[in-house]
Every structure is written in C-alpha cells, then in structure tokens.
N, C-alpha and C. Protein backbone atom coordinates (compact mmCIF):
# COMPACT_ATOMS: atom_id res chain seq x y z
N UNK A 1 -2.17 -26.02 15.10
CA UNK A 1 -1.09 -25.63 14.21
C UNK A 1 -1.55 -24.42 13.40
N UNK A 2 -0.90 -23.63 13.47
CA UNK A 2 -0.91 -22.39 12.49
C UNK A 2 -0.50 -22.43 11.05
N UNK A 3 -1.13 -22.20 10.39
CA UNK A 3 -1.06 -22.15 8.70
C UNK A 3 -0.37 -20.83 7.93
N UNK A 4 -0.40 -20.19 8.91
CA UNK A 4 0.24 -19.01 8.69
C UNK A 4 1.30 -18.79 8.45
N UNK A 5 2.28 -18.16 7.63
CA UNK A 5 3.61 -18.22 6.92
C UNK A 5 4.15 -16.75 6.85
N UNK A 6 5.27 -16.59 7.26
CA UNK A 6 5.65 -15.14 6.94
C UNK A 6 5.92 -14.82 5.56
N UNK A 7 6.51 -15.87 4.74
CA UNK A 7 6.66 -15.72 3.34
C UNK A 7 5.70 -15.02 2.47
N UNK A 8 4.23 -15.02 2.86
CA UNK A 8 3.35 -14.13 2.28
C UNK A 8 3.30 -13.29 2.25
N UNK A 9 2.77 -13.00 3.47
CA UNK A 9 2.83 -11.53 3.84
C UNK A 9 4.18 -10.59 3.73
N UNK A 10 5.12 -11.05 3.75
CA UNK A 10 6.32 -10.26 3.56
C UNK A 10 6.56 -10.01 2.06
N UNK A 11 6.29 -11.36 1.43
CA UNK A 11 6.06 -10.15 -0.44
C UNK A 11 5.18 -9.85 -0.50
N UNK A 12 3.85 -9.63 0.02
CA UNK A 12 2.74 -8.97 0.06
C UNK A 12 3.38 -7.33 0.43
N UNK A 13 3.76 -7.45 1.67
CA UNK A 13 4.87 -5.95 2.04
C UNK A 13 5.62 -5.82 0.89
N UNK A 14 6.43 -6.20 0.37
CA UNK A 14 7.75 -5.48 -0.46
C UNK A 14 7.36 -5.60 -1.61
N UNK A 15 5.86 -5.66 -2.14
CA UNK A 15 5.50 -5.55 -3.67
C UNK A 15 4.55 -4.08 -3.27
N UNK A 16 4.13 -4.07 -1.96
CA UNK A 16 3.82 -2.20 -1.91
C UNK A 16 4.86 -1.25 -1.68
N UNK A 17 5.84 -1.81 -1.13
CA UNK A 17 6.91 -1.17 -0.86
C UNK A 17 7.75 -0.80 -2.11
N UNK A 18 7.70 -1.55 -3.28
CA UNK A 18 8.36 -1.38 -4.98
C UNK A 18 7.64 -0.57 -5.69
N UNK A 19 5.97 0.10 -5.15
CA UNK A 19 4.96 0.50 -5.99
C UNK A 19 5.55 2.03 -6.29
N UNK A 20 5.23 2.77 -7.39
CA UNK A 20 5.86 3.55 -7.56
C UNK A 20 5.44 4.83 -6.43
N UNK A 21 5.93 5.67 -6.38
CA UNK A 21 5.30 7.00 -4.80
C UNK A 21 4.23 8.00 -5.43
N UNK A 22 4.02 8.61 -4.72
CA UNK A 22 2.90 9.03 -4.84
C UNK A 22 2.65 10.19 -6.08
N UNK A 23 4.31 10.82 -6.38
CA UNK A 23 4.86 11.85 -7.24
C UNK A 23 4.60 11.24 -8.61
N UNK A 24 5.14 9.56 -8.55
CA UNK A 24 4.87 8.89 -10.26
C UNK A 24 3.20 8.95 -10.70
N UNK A 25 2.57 8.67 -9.19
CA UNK A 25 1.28 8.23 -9.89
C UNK A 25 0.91 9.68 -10.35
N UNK A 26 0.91 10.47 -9.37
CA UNK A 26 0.67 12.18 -9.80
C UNK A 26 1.17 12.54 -10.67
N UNK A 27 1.86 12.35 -11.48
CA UNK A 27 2.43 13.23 -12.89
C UNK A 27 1.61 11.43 -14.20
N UNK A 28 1.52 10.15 -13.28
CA UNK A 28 0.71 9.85 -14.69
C UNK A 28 -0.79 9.71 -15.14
N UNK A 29 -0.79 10.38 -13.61
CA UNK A 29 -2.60 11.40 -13.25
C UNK A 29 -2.58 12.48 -13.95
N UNK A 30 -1.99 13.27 -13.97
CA UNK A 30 -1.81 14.60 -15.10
C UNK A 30 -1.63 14.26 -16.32
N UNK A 31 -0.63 13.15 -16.93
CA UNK A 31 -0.69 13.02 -18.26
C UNK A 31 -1.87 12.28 -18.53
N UNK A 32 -2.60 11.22 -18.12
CA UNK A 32 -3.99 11.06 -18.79
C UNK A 32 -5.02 11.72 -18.54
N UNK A 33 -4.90 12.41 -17.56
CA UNK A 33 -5.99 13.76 -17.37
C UNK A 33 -5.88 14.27 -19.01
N UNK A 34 -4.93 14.95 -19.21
CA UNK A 34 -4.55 15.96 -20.18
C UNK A 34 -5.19 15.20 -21.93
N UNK A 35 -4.92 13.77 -21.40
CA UNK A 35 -5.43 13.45 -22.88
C UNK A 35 -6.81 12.94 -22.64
N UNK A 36 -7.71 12.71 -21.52
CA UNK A 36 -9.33 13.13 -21.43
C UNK A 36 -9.79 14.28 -21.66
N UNK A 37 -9.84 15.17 -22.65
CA UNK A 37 -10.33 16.30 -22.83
C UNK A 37 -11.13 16.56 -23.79
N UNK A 38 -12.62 17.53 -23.37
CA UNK A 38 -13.62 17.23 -24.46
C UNK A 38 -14.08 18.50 -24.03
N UNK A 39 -14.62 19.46 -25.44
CA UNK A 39 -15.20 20.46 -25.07
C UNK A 39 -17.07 20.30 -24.89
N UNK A 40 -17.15 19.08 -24.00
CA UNK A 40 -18.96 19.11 -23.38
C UNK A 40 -18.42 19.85 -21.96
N UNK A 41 -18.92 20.47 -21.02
CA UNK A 41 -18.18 21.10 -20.39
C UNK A 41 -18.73 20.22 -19.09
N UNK A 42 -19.90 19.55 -19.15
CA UNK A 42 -20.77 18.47 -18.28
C UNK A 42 -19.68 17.36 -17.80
N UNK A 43 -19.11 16.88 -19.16
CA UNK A 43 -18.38 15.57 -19.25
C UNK A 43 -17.33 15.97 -18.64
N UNK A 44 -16.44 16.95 -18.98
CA UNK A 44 -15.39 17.07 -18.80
C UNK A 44 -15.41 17.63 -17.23
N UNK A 45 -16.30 17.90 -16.10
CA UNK A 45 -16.78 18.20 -15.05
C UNK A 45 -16.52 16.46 -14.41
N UNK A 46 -17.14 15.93 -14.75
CA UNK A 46 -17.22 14.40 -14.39
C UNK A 46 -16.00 13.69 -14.31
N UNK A 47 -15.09 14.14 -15.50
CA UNK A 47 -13.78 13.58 -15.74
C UNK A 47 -13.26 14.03 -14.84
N UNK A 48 -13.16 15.25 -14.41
CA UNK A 48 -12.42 16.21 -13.51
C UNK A 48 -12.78 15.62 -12.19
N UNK A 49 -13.68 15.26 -11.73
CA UNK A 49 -13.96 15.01 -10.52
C UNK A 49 -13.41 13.32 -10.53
N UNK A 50 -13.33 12.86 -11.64
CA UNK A 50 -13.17 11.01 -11.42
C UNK A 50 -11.26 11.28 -10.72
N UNK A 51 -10.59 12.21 -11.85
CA UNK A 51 -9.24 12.10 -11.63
C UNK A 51 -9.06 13.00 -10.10
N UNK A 52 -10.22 13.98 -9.62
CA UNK A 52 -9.53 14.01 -8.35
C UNK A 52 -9.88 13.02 -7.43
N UNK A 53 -11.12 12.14 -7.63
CA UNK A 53 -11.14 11.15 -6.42
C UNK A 53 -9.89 10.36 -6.42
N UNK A 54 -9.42 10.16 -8.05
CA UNK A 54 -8.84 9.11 -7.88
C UNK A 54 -7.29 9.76 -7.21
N UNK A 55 -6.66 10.87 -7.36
CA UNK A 55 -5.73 11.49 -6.67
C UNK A 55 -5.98 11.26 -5.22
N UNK A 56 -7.11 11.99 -4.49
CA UNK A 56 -6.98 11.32 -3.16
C UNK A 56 -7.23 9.82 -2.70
N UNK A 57 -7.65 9.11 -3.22
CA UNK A 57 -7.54 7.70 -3.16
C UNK A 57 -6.20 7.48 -3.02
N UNK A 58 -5.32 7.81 -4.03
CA UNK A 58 -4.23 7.27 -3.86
C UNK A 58 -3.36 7.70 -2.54
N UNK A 59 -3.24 9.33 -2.49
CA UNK A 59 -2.82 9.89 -1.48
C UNK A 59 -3.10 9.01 -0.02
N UNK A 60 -4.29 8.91 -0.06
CA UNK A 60 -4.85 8.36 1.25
C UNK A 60 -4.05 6.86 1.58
N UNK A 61 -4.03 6.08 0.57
CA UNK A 61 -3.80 4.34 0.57
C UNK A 61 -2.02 4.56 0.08
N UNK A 62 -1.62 5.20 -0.64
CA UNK A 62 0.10 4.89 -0.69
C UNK A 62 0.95 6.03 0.04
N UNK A 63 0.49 6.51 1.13
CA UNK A 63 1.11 7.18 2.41
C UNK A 63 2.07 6.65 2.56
N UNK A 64 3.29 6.65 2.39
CA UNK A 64 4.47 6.43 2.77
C UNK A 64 4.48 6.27 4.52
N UNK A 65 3.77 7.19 5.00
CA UNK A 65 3.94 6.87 6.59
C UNK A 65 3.27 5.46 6.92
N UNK A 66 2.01 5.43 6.68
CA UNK A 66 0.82 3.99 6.54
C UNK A 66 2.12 2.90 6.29
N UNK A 67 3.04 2.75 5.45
CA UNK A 67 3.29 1.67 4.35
C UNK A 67 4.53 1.36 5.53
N UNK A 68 5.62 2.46 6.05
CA UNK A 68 5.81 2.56 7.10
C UNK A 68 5.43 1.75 8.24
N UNK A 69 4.33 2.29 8.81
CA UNK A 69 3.79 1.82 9.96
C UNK A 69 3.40 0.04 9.78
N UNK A 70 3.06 -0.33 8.06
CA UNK A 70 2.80 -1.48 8.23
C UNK A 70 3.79 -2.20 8.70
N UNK A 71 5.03 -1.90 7.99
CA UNK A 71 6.22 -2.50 8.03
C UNK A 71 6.72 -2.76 9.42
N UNK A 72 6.55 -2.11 10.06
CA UNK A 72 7.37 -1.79 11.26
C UNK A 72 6.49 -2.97 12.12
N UNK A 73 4.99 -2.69 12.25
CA UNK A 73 3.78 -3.70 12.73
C UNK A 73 4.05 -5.51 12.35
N UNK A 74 4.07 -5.19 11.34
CA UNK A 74 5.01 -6.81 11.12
C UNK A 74 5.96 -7.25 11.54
N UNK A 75 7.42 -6.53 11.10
CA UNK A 75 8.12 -6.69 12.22
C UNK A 75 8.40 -7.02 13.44
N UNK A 76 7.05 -6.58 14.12
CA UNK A 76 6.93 -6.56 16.03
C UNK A 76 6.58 -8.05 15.68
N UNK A 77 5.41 -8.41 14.73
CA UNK A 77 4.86 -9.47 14.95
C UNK A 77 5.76 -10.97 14.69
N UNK A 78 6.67 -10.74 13.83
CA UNK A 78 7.24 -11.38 13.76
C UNK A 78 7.97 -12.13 14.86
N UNK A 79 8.90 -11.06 16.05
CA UNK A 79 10.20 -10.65 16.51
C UNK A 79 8.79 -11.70 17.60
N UNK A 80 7.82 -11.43 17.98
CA UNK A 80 6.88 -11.50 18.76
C UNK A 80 6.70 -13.39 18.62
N UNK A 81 6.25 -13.61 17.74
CA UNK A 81 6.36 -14.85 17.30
C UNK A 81 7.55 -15.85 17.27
N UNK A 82 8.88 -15.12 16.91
CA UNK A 82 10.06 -16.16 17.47
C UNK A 82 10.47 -16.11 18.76
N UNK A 83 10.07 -15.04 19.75
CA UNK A 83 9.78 -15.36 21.09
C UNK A 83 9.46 -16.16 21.40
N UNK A 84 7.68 -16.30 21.17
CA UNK A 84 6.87 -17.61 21.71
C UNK A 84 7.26 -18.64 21.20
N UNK A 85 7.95 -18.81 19.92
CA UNK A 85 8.37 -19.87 19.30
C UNK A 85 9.90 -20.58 20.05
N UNK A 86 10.26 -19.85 20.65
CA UNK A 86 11.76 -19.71 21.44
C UNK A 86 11.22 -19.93 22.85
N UNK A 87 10.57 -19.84 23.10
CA UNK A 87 9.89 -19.69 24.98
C UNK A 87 9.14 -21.46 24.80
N UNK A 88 8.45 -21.64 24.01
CA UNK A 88 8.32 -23.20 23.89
C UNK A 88 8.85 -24.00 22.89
N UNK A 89 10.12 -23.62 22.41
CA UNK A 89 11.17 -24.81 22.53
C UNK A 89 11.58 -25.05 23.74
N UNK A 90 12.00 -23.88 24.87
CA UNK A 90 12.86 -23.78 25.96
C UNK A 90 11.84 -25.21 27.04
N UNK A 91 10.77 -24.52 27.05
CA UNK A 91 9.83 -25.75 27.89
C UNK A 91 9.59 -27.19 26.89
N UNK A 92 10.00 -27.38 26.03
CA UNK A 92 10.13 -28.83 25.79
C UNK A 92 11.40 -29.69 25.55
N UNK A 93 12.14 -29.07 25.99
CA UNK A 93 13.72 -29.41 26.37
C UNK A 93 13.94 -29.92 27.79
C-alpha cells in the first residue's frame, strides 16, 4: 500500500505557485539593500556580494519556467496513477 497522497504535494505546488515573482522579491532586494549601508567600504563589499548571491539564488529556484515544469510533471504523475489505478480496478471486476 502506498502512503502517498496527492493532497500534499499539491499544496506543496500551489503555496510556490502563490509565492510572490521574481520582480517582488527584486524590488524588496533593493529596498533592504538600500537600508544596509555603511561607509566601511570592506563591509559594505560583503553586503554587496550577500544581496547578489542572494538575487541569483532566487532567480535560479523561483523560475517561473522550473515552477512550470513542476506543475505540469505532477500532473503526468497523477493522470499516470489513475490509469494504473483504473487498469486494476478493471482486472478485479
């Protein structure tokens, strides 16, 4: 028996799918950038580099295409699963 539930994973999907895009996080990457500011020019080097990792981090992981592709991948799996689930009801009838 499988323990496995679509109910999870599907608000697992549509709570990334509600996350804000990539434009919100980028403008509230710029506004706390703007209020990290210090004239050590070392520190503020460090800061600068934390907020661009953290820009491509995000870029990389909330890809709209990725979030996409998950969606669609589930889907199959699903559609895939009430098959087999449909193919052996048919043989125990």
């Amino acid at each position: 028996m499988n323990d496995w539930q679509y109910g999870q994973p599907t608000n697992d999907i549509m709570s990334v799918s509600t996350l804000p895009g990539q434009t919100q996080f980028s403008l509230a990457l710029d506004r706390e950038a703007r209020r990290f500011r210090t004239d050590d020019v070392q520190v503020q080097r460090r800061i600068d580099r934390l907020f661009t990792e953290t820009r491509t981090a995000l870029g990389k992981f909330l890809d709209p295409q990725a979030i996409g592709a998950l969606h669609e991948e589930f889907r199959r799996a699903q559609e895939l699963e009430e098959e087999t689930r449909s193919e052996g009801d048919k043989k125990t009838s």
